[in-house]
C-alpha atoms as a PDB file:
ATOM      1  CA  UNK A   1     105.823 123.779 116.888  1.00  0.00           C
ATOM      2  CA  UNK A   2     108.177 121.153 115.070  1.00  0.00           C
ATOM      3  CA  UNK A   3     110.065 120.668 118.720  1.00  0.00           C
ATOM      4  CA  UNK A   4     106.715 120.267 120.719  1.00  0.00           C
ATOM      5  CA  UNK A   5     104.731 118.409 118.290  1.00  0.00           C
ATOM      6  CA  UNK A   6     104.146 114.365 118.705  1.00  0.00           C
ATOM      7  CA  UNK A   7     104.060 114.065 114.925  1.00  0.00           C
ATOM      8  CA  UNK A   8     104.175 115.654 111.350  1.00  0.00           C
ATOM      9  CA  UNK A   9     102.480 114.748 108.042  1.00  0.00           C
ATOM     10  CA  UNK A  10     103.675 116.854 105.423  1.00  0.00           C
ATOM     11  CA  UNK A  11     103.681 117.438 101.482  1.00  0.00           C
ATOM     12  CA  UNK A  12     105.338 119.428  99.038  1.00  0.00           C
ATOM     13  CA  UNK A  13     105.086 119.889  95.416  1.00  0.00           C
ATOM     14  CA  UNK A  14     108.470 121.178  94.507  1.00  0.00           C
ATOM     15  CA  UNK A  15     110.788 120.678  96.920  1.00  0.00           C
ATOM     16  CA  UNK A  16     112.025 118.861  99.786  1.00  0.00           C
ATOM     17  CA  UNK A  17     110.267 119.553 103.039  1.00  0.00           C
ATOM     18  CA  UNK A  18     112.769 121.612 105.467  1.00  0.00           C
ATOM     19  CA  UNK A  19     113.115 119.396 108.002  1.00  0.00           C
ATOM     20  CA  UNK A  20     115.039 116.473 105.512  1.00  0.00           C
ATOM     21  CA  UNK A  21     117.292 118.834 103.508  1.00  0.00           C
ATOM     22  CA  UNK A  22     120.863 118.927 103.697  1.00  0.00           C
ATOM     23  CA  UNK A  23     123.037 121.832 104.231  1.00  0.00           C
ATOM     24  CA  UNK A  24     124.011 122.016 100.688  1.00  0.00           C
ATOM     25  CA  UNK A  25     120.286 121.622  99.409  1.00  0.00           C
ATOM     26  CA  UNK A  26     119.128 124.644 102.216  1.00  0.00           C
ATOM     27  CA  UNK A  27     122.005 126.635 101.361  1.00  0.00           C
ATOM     28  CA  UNK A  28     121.619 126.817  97.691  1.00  0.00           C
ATOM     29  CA  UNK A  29     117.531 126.970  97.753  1.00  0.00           C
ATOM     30  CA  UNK A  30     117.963 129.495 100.555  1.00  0.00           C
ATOM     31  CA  UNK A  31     120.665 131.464  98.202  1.00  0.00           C
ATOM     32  CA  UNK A  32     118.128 130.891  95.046  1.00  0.00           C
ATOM     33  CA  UNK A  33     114.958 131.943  93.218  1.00  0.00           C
ATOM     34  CA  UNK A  34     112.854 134.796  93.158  1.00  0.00           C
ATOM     35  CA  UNK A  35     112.023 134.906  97.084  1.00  0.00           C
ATOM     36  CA  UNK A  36     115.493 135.549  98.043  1.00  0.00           C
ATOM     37  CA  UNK A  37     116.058 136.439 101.923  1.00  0.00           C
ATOM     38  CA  UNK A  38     118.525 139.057 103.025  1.00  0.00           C
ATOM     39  CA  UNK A  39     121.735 137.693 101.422  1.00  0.00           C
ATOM     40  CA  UNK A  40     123.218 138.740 105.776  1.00  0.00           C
ATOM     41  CA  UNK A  41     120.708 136.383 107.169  1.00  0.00           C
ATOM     42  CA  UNK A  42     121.212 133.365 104.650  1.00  0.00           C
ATOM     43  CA  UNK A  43     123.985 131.250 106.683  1.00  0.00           C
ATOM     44  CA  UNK A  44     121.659 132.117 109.838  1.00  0.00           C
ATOM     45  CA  UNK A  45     118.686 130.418 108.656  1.00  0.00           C
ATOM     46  CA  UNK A  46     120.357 127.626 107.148  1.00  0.00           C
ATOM     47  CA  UNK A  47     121.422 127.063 110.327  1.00  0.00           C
ATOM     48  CA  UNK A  48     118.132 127.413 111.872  1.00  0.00           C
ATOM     49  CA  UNK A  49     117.172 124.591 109.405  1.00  0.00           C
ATOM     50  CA  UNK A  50     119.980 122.357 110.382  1.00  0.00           C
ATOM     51  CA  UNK A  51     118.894 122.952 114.364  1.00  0.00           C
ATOM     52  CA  UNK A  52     115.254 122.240 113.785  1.00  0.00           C
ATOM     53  CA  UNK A  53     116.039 118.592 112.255  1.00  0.00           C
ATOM     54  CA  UNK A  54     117.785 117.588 115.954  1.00  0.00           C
ATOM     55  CA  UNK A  55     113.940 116.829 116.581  1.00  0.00           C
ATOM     56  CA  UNK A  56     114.313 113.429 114.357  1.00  0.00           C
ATOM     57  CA  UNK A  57     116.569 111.902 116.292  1.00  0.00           C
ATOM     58  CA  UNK A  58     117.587 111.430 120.003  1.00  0.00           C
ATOM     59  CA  UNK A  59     115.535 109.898 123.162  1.00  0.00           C
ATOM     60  CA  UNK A  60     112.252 110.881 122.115  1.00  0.00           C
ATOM     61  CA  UNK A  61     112.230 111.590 118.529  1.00  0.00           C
ATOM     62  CA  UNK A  62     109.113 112.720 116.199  1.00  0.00           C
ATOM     63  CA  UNK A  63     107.182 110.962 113.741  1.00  0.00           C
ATOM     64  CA  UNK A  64     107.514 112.516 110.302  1.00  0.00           C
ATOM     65  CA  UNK A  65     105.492 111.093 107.651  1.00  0.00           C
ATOM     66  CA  UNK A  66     106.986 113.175 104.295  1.00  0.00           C
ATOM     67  CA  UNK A  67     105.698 112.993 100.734  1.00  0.00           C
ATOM     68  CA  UNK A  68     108.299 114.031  98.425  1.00  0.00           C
ATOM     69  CA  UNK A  69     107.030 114.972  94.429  1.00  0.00           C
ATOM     70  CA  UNK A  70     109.061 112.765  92.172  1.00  0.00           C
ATOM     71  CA  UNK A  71     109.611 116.250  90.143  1.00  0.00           C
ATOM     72  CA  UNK A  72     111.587 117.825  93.733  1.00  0.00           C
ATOM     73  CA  UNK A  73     113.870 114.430  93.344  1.00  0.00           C
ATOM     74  CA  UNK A  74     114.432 115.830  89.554  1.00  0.00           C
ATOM     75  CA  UNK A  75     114.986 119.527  90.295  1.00  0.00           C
ATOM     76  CA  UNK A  76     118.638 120.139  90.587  1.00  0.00           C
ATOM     77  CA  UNK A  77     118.719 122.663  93.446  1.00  0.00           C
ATOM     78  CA  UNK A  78     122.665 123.644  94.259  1.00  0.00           C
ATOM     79  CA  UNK A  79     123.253 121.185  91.619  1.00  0.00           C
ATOM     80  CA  UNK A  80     124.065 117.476  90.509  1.00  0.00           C
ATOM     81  CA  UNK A  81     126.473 116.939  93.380  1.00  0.00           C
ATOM     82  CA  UNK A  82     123.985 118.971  96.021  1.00  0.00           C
ATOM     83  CA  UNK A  83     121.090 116.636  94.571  1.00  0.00           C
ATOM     84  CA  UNK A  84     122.948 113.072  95.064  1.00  0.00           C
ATOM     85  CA  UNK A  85     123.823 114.184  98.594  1.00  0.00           C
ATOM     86  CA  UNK A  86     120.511 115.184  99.201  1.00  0.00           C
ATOM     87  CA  UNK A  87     119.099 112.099  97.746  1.00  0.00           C
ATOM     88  CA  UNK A  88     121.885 109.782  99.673  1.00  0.00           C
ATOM     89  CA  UNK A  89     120.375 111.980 102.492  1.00  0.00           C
ATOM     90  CA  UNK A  90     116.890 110.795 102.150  1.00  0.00           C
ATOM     91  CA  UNK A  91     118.039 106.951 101.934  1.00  0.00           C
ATOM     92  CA  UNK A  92     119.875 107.475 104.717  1.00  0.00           C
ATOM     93  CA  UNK A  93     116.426 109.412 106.597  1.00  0.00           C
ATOM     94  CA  UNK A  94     114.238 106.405 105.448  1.00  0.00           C
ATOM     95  CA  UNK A  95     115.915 103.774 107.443  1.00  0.00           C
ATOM     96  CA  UNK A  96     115.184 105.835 110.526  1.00  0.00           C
ATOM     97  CA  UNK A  97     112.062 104.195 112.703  1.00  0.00           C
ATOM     98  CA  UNK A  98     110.393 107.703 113.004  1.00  0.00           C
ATOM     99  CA  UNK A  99     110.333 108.881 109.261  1.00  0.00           C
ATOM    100  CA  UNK A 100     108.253 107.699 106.378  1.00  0.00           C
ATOM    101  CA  UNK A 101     109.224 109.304 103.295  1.00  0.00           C
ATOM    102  CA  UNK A 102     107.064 108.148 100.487  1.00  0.00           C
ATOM    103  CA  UNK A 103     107.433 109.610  96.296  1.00  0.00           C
ATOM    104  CA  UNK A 104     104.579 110.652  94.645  1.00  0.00           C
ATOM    105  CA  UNK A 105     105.231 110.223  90.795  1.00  0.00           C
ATOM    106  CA  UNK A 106     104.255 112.768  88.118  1.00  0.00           C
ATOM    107  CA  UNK A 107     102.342 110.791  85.882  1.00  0.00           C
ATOM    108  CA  UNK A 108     100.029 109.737  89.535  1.00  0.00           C
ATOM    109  CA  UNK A 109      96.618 112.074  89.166  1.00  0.00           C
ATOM    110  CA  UNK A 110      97.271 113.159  92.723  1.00  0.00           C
ATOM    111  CA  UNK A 111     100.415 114.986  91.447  1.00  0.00           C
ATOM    112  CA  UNK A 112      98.351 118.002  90.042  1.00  0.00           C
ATOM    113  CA  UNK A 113      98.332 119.701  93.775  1.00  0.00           C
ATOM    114  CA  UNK A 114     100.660 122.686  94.171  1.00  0.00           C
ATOM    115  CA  UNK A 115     102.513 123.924  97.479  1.00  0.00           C
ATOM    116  CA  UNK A 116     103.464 122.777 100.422  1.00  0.00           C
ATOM    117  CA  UNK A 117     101.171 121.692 103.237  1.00  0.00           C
ATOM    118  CA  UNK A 118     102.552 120.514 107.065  1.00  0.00           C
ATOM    119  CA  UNK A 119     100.205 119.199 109.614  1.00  0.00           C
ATOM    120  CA  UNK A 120     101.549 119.324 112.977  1.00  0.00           C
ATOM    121  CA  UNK A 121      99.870 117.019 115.809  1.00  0.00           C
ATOM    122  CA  UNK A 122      99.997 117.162 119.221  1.00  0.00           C
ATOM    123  CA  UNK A 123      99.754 114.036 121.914  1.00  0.00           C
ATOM    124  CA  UNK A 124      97.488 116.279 124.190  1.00  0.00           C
ATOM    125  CA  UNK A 125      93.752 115.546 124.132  1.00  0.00           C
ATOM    126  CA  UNK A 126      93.471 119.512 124.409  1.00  0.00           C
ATOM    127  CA  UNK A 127      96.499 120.437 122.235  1.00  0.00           C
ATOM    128  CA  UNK A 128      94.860 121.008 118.205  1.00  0.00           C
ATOM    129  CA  UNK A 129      96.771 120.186 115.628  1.00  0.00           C
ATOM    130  CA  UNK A 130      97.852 123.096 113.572  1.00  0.00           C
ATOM    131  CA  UNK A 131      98.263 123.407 109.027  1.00  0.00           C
ATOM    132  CA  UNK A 132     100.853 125.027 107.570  1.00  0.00           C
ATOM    133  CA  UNK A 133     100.173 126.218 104.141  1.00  0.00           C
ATOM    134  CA  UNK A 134     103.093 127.171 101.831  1.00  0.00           C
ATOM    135  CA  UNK A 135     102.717 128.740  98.824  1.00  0.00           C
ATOM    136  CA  UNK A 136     105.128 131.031  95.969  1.00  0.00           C
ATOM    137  CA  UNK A 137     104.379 133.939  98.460  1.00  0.00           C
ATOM    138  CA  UNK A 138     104.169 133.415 101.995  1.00  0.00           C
ATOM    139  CA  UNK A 139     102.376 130.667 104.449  1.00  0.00           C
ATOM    140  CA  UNK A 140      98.723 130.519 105.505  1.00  0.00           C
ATOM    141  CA  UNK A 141      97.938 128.393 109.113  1.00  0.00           C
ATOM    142  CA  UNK A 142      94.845 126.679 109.547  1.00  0.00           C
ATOM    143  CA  UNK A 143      93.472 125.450 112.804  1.00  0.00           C
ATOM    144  CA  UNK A 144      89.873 125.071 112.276  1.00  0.00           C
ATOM    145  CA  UNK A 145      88.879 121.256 113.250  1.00  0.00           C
ATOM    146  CA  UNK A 146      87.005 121.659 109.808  1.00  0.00           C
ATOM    147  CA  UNK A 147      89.628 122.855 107.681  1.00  0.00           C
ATOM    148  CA  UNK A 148      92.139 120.745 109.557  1.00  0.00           C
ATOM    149  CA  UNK A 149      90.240 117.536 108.690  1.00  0.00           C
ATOM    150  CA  UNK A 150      89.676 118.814 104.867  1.00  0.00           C
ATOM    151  CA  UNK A 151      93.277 119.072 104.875  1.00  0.00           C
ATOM    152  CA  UNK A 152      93.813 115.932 106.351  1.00  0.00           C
ATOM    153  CA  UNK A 153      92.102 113.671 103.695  1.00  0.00           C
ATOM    154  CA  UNK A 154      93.592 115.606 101.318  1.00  0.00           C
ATOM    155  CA  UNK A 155      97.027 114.773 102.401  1.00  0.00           C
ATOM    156  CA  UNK A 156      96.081 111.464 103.244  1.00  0.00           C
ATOM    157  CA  UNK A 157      94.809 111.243  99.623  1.00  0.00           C
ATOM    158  CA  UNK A 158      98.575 112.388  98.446  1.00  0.00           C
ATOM    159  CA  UNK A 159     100.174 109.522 100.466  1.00  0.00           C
ATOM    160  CA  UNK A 160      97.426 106.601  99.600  1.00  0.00           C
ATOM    161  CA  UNK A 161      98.357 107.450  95.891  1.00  0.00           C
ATOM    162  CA  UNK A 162     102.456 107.641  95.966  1.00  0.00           C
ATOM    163  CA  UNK A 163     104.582 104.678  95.898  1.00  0.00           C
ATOM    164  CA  UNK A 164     105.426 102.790  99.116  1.00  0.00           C
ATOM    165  CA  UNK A 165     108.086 103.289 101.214  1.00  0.00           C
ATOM    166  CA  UNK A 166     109.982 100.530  99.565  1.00  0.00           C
ATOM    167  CA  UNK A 167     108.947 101.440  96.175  1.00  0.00           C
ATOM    168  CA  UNK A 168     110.290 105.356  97.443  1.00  0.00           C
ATOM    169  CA  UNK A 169     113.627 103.842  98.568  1.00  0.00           C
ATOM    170  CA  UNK A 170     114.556 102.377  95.196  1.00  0.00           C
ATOM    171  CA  UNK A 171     112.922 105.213  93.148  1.00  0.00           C
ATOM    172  CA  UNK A 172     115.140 107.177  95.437  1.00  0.00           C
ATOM    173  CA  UNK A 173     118.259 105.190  94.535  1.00  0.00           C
ATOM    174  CA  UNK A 174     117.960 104.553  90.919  1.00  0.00           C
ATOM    175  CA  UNK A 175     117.089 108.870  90.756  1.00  0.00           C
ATOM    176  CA  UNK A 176     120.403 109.068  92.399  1.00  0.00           C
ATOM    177  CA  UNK A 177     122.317 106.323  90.171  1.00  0.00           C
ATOM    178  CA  UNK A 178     121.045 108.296  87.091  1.00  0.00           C
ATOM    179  CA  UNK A 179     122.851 112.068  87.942  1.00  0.00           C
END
């Protein structure tokens, strides 16, 4: 969907959505945790990750509006060195014309959601857009016009409360001056 899809709006609680993480950060979230996939197929879908993020660049690059939780900027996945590159990462993602990353602090009221949700839209006037819902234990998708536009305000509720995309930037920065 990610290759075919005109744009993507996208939050997550804890961590940092797939398509802006660095090898390090995939590897060692990937190699982490509780959910932990078959320790033979971990290099393969790190590199799956790495391949799907060709989509933000090049001729005809997609949108990719990303809300990042101020707590996934604290959580030291890989550890301090795989944070700062992550974070130098996301500076360096920002200045791109196609992605908006914005930071949604703890202390905002908005913070209280949990999971991950990823609206994909198509340019097609037939083509529906398409909700990804990640949680602890798997993914739910929603394509329902009515859940899709639930979902929608709700994200769109996330974004309208976190910090601007210049605010992001030097939260960003000064996160990665301080580790």
């Amino acid at each position: 969907m990610e290759s075919q899809c005109s744009g993507i709006l996208a939050a997550n609680a804890g961590l940092i959505l797939g398509l802006l993480q660095t090898r390090g950060y995939a590897t060692a979230l990937i190699g982490s945790g509780s959910m932990i996939p078959d320790p033979d197929r971990a290099e393969a879908l790190v590199d799956i990750r790495m391949k799907r993020q060709r989509i933000l660049q090049g001729e005809n690059p997609t949108t990719v509006r990303a809300l990042v939780s101020e707590s996934a900027l604290g959580c030291e996945i890989g550890g301090r060195d795989v944070l700062r590159g992550q974070l130098a990462h996301l500076l360096e993602l920002i200045e791109l014309p196609n992605v908006t990353i914005q930071v949604l602090l703890t202390s905002s009221p908005a913070s209280a959601y949990n999971g991950g949700l990823t609206m994909f839209d198509f340019s097609g006037p037939h083509d529906p857009s398409a909700l990804f819902i990640e949680y602890h234990g798997g993914m739910l998708i929603k394509e329902d016009d009515r859940d899709l536009r639930r979902y929608r305000r709700h994200i769109e509720y996330l974004f309208a409360d976190a910090l601007s995309t210049d605010e992001s930037r030097s939260h960003i920065a000064a996160r990665m001056r301080s580790i």
